[in-house]
PDB file of N, CA and C in Angstrom:
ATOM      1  N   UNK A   1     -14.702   5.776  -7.789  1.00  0.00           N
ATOM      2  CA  UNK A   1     -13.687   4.735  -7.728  1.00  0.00           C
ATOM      3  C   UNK A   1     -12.852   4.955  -6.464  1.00  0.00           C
ATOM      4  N   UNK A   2     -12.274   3.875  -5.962  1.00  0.00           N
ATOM      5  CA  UNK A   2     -11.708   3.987  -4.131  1.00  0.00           C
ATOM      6  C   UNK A   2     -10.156   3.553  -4.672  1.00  0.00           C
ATOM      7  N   UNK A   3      -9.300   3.997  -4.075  1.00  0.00           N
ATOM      8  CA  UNK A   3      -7.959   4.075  -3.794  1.00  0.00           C
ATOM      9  C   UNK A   3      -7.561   3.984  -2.312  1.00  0.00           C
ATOM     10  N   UNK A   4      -6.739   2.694  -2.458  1.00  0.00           N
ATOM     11  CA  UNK A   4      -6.554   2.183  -1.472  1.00  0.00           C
ATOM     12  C   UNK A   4      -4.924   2.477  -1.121  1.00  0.00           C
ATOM     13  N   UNK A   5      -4.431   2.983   0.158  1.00  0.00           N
ATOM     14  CA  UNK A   5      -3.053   3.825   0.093  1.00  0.00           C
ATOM     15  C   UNK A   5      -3.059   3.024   1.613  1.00  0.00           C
ATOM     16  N   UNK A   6      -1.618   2.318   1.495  1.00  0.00           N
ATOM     17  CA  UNK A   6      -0.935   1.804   2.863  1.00  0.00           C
ATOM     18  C   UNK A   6       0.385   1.665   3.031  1.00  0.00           C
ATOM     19  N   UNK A   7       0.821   2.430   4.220  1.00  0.00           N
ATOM     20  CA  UNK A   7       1.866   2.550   4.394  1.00  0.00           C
ATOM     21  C   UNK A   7       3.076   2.002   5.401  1.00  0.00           C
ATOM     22  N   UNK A   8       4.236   1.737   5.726  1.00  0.00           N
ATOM     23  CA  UNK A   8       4.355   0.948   7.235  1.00  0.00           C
ATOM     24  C   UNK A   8       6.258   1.241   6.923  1.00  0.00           C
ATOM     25  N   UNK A   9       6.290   0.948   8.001  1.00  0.00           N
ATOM     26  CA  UNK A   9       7.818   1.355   8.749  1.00  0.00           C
ATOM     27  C   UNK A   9       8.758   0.083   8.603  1.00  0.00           C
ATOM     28  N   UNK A  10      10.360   0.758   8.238  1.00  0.00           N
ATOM     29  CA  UNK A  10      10.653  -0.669   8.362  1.00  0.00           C
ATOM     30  C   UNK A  10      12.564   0.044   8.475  1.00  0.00           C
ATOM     31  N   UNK A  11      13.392  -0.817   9.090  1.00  0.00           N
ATOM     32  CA  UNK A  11      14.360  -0.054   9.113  1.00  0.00           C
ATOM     33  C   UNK A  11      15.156   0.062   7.646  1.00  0.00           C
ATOM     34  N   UNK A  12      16.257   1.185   7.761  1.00  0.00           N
ATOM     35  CA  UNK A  12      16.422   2.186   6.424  1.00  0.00           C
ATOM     36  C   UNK A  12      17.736   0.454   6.194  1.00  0.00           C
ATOM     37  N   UNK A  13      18.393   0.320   7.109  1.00  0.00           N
ATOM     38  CA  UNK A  13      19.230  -1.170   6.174  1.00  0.00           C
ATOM     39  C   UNK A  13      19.016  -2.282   5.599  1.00  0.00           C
ATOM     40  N   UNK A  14      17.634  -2.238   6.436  1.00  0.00           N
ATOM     41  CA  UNK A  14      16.888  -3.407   5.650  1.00  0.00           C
ATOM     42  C   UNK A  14      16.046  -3.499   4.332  1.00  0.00           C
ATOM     43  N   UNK A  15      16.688  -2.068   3.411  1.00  0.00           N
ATOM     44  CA  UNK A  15      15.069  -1.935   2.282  1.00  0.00           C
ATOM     45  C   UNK A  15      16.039  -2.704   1.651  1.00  0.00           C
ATOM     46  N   UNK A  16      17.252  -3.141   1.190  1.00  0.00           N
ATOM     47  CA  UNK A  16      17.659  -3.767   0.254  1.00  0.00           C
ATOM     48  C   UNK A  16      16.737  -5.285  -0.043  1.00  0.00           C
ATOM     49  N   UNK A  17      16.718  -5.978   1.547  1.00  0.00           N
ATOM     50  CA  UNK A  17      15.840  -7.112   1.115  1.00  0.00           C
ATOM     51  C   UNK A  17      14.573  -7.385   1.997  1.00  0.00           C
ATOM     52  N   UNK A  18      14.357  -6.001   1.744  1.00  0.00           N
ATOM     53  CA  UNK A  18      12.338  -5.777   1.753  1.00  0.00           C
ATOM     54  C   UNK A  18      11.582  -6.025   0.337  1.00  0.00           C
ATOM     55  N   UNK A  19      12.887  -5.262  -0.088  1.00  0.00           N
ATOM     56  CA  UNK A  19      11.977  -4.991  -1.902  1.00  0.00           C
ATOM     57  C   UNK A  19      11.255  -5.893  -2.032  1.00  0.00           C
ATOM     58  N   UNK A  20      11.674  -7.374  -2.392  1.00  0.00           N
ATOM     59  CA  UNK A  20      11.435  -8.486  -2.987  1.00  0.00           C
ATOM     60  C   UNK A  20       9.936  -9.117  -2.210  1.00  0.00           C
ATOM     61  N   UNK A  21      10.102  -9.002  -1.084  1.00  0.00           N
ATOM     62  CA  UNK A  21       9.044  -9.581  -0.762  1.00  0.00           C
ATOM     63  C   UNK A  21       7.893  -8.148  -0.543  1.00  0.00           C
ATOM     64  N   UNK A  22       8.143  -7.295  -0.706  1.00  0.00           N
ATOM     65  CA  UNK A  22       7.027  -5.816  -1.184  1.00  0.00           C
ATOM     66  C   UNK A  22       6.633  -5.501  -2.078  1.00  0.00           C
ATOM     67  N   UNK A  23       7.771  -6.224  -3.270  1.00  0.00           N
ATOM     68  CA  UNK A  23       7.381  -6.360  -4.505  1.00  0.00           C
ATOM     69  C   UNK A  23       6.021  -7.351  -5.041  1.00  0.00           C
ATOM     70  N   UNK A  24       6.533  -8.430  -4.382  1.00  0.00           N
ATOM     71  CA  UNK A  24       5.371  -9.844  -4.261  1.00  0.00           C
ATOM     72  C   UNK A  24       4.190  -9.208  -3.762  1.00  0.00           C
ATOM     73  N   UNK A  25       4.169  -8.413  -2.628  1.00  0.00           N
ATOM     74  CA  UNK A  25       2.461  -8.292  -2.274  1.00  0.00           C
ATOM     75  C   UNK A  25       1.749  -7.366  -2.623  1.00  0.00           C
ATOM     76  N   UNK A  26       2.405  -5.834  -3.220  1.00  0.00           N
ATOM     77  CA  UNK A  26       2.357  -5.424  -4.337  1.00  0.00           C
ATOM     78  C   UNK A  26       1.386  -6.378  -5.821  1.00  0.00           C
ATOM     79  N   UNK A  27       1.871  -7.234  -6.385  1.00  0.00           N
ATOM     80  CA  UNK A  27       1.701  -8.191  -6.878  1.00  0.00           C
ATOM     81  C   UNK A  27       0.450  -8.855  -6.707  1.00  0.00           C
ATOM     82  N   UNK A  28       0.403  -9.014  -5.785  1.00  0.00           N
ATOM     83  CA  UNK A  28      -0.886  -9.623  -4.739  1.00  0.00           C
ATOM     84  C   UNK A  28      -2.344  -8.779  -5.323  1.00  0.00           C
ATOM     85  N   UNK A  29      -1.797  -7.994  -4.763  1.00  0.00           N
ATOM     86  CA  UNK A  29      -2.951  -6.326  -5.302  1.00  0.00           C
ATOM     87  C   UNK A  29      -2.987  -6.302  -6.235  1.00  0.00           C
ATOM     88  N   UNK A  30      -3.062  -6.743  -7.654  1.00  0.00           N
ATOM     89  CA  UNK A  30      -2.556  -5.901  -9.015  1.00  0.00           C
ATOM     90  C   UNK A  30      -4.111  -6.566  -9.851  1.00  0.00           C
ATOM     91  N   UNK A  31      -4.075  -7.979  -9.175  1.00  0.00           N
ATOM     92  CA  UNK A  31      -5.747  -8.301  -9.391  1.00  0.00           C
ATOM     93  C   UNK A  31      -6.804  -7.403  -9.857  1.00  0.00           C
ATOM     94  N   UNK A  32      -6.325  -6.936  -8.271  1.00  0.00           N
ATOM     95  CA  UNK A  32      -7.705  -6.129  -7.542  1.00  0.00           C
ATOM     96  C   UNK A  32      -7.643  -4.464  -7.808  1.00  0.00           C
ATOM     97  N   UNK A  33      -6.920  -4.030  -8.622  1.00  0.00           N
ATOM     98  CA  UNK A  33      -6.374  -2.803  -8.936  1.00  0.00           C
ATOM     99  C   UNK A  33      -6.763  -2.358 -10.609  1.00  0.00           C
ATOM    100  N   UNK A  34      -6.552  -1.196 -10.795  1.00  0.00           N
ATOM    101  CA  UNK A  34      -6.245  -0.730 -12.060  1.00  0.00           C
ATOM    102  C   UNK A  34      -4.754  -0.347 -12.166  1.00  0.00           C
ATOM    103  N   UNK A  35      -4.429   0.238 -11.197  1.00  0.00           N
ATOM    104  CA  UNK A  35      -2.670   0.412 -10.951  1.00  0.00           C
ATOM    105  C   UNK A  35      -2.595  -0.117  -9.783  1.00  0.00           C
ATOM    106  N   UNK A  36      -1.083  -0.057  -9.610  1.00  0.00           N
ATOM    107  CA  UNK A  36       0.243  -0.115  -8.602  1.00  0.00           C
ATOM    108  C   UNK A  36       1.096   0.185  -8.664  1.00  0.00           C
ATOM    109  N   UNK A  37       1.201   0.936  -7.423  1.00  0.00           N
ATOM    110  CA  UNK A  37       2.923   1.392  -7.510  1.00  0.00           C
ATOM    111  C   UNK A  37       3.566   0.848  -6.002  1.00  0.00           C
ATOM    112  N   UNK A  38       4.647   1.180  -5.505  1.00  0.00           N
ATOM    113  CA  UNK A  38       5.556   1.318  -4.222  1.00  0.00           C
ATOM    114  C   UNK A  38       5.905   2.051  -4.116  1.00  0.00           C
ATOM    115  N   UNK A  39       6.196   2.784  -3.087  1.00  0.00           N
ATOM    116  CA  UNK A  39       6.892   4.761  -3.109  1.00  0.00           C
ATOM    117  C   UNK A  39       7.441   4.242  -1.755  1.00  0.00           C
ATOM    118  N   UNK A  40       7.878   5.005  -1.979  1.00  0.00           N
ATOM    119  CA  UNK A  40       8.924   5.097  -0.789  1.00  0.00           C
ATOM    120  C   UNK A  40       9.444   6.722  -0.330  1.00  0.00           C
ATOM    121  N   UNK A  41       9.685   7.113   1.006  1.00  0.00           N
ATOM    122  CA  UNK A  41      10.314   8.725   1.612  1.00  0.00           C
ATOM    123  C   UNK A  41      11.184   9.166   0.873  1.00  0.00           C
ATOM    124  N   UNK A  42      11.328   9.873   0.056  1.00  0.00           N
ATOM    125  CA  UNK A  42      12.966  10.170  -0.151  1.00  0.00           C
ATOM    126  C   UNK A  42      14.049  10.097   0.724  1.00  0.00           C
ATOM    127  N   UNK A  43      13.849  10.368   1.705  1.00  0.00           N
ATOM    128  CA  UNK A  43      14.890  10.324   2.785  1.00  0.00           C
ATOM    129  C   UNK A  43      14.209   9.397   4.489  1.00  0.00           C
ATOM    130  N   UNK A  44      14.872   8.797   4.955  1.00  0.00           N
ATOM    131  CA  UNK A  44      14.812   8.004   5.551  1.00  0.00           C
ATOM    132  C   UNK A  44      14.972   8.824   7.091  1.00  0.00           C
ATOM    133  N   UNK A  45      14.502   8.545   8.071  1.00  0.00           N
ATOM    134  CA  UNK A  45      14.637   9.259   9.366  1.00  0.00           C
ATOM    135  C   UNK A  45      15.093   8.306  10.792  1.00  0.00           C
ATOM    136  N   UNK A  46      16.204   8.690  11.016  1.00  0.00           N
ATOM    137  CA  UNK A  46      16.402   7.861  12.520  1.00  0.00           C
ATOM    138  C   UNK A  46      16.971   6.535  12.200  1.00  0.00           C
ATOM    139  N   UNK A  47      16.862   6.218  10.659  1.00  0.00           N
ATOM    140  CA  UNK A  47      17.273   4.940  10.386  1.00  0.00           C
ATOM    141  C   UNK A  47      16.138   4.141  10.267  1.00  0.00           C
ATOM    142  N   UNK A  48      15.434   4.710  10.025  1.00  0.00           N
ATOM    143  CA  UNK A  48      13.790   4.317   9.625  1.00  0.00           C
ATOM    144  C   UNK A  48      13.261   5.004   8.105  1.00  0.00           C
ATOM    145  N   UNK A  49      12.985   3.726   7.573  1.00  0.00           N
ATOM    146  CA  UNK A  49      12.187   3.959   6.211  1.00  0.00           C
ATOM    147  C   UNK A  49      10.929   3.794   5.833  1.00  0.00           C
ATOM    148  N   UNK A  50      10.128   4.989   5.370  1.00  0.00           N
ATOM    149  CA  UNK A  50       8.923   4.808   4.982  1.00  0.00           C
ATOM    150  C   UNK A  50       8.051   4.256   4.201  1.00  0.00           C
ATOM    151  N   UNK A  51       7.664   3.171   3.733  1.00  0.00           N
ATOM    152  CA  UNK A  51       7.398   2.991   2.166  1.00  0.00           C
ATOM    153  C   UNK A  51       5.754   2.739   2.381  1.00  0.00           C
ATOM    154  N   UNK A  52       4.599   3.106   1.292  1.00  0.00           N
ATOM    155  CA  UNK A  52       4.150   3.104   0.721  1.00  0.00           C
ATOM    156  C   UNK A  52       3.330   2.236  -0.505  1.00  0.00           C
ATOM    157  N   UNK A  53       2.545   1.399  -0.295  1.00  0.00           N
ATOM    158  CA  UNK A  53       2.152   0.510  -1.622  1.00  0.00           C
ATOM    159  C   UNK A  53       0.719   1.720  -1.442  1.00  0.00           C
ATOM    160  N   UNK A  54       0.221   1.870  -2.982  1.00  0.00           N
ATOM    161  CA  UNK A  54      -0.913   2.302  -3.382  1.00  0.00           C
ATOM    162  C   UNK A  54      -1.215   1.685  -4.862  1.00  0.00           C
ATOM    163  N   UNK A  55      -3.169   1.446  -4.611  1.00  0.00           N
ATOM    164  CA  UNK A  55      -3.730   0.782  -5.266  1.00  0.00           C
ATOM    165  C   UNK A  55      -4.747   1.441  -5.894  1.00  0.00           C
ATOM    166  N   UNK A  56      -5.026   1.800  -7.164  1.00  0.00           N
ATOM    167  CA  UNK A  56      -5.656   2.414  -7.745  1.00  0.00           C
ATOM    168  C   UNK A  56      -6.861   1.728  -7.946  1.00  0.00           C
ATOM    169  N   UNK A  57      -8.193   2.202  -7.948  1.00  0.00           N
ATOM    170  CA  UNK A  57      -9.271   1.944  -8.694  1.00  0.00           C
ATOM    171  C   UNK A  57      -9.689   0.477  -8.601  1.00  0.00           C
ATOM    172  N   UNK A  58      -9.833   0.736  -7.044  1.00  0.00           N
ATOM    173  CA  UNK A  58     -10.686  -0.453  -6.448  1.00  0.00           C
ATOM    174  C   UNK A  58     -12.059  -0.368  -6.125  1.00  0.00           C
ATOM    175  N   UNK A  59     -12.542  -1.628  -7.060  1.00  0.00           N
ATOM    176  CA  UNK A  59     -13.829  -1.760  -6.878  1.00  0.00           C
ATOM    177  C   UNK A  59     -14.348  -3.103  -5.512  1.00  0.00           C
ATOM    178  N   UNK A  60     -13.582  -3.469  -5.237  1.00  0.00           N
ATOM    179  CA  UNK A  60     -13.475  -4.703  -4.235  1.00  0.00           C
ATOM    180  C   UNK A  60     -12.343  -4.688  -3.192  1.00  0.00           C
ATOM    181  N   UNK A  61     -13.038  -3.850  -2.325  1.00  0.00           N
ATOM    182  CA  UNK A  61     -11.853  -3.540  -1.204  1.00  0.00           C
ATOM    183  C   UNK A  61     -11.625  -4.351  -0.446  1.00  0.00           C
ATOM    184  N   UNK A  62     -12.708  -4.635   0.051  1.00  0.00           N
ATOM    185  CA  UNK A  62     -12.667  -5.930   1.282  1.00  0.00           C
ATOM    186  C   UNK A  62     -11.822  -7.354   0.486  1.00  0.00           C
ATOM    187  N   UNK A  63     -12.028  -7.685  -0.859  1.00  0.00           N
ATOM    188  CA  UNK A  63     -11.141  -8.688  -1.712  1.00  0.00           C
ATOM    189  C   UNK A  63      -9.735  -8.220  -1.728  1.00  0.00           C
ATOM    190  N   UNK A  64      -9.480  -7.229  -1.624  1.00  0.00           N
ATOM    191  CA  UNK A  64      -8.109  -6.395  -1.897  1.00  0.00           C
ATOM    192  C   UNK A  64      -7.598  -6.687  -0.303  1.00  0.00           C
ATOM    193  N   UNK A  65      -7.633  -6.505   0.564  1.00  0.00           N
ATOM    194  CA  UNK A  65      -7.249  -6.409   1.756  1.00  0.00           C
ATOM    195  C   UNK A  65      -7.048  -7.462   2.064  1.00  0.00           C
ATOM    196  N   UNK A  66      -8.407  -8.464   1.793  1.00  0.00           N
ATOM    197  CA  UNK A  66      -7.781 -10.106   2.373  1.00  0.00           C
ATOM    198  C   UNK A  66      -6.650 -10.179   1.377  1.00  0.00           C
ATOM    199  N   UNK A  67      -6.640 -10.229   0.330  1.00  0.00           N
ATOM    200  CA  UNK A  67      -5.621 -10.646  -0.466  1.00  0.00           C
ATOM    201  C   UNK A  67      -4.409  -9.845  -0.007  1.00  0.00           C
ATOM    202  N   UNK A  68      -4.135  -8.529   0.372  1.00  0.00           N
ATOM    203  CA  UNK A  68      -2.972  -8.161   0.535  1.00  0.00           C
ATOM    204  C   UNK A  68      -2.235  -8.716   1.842  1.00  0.00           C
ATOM    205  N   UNK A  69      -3.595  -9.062   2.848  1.00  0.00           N
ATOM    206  CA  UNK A  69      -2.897  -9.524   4.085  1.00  0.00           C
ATOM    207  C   UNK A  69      -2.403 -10.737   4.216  1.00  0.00           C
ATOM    208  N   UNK A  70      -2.885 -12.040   3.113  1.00  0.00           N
ATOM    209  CA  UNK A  70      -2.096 -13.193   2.834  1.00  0.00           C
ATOM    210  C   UNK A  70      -0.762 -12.620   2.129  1.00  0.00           C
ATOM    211  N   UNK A  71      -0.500 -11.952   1.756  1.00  0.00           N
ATOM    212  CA  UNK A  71       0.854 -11.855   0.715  1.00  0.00           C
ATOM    213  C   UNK A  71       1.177 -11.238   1.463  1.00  0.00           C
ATOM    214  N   UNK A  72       1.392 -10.512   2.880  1.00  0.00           N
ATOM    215  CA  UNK A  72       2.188  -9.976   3.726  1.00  0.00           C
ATOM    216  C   UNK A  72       2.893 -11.111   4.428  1.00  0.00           C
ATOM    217  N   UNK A  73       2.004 -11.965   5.035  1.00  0.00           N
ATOM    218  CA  UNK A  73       2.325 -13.354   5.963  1.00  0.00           C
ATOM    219  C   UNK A  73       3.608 -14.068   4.848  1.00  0.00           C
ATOM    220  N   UNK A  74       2.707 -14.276   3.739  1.00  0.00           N
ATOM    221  CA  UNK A  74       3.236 -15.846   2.531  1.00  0.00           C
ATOM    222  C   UNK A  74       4.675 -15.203   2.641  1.00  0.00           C
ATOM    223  N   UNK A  75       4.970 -13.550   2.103  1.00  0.00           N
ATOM    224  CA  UNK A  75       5.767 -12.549   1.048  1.00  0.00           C
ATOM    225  C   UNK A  75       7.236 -12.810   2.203  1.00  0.00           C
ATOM    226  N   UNK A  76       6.887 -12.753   3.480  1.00  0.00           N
ATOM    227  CA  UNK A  76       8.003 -12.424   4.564  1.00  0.00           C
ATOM    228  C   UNK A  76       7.841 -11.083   4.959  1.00  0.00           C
ATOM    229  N   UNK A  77       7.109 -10.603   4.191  1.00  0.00           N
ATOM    230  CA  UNK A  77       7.468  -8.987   4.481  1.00  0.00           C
ATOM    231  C   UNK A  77       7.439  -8.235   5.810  1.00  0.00           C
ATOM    232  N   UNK A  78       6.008  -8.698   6.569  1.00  0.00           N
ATOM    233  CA  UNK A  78       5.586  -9.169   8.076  1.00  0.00           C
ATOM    234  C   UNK A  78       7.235  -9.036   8.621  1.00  0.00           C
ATOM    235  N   UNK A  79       7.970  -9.640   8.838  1.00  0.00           N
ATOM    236  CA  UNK A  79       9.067  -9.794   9.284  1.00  0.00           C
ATOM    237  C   UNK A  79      10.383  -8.646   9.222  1.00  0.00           C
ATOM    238  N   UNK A  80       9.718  -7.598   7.945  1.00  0.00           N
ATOM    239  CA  UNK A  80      10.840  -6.409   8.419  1.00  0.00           C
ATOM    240  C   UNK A  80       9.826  -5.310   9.034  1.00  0.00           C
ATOM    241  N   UNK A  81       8.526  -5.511   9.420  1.00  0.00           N
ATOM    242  CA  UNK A  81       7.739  -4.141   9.943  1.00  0.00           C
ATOM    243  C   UNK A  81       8.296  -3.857  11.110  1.00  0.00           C
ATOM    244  N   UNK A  82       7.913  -2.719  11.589  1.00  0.00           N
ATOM    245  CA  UNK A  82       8.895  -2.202  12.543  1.00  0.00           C
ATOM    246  C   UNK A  82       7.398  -1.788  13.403  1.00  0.00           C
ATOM    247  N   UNK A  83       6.220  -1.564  13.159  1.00  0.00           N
ATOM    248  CA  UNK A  83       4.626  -1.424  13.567  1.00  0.00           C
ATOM    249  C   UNK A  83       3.774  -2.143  12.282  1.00  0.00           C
ATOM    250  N   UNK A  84       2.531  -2.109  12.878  1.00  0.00           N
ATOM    251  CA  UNK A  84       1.555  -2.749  11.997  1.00  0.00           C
ATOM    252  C   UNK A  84       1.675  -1.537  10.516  1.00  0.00           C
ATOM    253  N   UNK A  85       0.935  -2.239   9.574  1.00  0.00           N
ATOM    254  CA  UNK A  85       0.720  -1.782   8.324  1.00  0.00           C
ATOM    255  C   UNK A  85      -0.561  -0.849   8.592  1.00  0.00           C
ATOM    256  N   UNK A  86      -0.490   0.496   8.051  1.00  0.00           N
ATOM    257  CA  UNK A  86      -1.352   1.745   8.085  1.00  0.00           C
ATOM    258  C   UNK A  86      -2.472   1.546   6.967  1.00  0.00           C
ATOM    259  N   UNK A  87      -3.697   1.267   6.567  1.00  0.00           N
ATOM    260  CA  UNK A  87      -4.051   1.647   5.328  1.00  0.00           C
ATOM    261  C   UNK A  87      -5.361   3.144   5.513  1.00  0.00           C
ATOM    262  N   UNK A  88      -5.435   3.614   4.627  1.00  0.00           N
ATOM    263  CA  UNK A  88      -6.402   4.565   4.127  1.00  0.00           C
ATOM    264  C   UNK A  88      -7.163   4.411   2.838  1.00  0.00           C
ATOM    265  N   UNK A  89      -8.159   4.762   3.002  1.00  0.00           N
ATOM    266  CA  UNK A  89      -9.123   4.633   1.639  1.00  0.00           C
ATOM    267  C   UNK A  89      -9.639   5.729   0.783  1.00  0.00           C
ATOM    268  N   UNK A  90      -9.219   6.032   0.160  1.00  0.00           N
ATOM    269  CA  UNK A  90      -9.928   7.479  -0.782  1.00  0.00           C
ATOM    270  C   UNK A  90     -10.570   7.715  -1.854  1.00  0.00           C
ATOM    271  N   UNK A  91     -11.472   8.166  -2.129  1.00  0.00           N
ATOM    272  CA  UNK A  91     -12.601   8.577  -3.553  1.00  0.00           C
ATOM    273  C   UNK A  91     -12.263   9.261  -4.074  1.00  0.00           C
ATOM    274  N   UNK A  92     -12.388   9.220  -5.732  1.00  0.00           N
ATOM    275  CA  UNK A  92     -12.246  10.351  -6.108  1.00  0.00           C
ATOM    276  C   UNK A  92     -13.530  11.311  -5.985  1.00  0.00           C
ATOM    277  N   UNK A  93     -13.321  12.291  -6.348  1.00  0.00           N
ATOM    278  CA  UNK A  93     -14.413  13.113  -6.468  1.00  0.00           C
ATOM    279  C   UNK A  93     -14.797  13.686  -7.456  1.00  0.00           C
ATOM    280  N   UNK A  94     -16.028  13.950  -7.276  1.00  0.00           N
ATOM    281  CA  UNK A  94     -16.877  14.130  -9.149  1.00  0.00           C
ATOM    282  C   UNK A  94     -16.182  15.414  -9.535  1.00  0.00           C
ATOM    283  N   UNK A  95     -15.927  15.270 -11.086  1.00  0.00           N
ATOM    284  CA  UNK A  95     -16.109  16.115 -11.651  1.00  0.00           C
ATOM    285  C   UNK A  95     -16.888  17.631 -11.547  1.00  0.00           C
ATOM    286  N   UNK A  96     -18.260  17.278 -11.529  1.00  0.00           N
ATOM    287  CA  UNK A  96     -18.918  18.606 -11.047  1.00  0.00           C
ATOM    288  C   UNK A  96     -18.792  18.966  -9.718  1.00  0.00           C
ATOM    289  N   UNK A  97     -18.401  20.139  -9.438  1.00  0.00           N
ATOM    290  CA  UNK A  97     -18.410  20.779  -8.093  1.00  0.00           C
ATOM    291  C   UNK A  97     -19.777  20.460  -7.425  1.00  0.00           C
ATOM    292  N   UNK A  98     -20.971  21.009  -8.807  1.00  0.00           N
ATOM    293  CA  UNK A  98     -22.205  20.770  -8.237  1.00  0.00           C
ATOM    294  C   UNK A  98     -22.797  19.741  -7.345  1.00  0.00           C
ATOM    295  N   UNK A  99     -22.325  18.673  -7.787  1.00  0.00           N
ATOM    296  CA  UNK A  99     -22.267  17.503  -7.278  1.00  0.00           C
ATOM    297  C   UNK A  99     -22.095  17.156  -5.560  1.00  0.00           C
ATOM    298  N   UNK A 100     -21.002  18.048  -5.369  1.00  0.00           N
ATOM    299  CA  UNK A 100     -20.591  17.687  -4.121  1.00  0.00           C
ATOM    300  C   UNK A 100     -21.635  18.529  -3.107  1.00  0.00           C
ATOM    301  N   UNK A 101     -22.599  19.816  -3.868  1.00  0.00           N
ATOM    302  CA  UNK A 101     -23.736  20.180  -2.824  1.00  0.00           C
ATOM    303  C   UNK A 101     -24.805  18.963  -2.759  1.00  0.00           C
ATOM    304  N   UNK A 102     -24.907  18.948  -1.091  1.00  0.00           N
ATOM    305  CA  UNK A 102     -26.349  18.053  -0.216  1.00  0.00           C
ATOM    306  C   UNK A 102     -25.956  16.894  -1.184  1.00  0.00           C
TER     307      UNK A 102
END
């Protein structure tokens, strides 16, 4: 199963009204997910805040992505990034160790 983790910059005064539209594309994803969450840095740097959407237990990534990148545009959210949106993709890994030899 693939887990889809993306992250992006945005300044630390503006998370009050980021939420709402991070919340929405968040939302977006929840389809295409088994979970969702939003995380965010604990602490903020330079006046810059980190946040975080991750998507659990995607079987349709390429569906997940178009869909998250319309709900960035629709959401507003686009409009507090401070750089483009980061994503990463990760597997879990089997159970058996064995598994992971050749």
């Amino acid at each position: 199963m693939n887990h889809l983790y993306v992250y992006y910059k945005l300044r630390d005064a503006q998370r009050p009204q980021a939420l709402a539209p991070a919340r929405r594309v968040l939302e977006a994803g929840r389809a295409w997910s088994r979970r969702v969450a939003l995380l965010a840095r604990p602490a903020s740097e330079g006046g810059v805040a980190t946040w975080m959407e991750v998507y659990e237990g995607v079987e349709d990534m390429a569906g997940l992505e178009a869909a998250l990148a319309a709900a960035v545009d629709k959401s507003g959210l686009a409009g507090f990034l401070l750089a483009p949106r980061r994503s990463e993709i990760f597997a879990e890994l089997p159970a058996d160790a064995a598994a992971l030899d050749g």
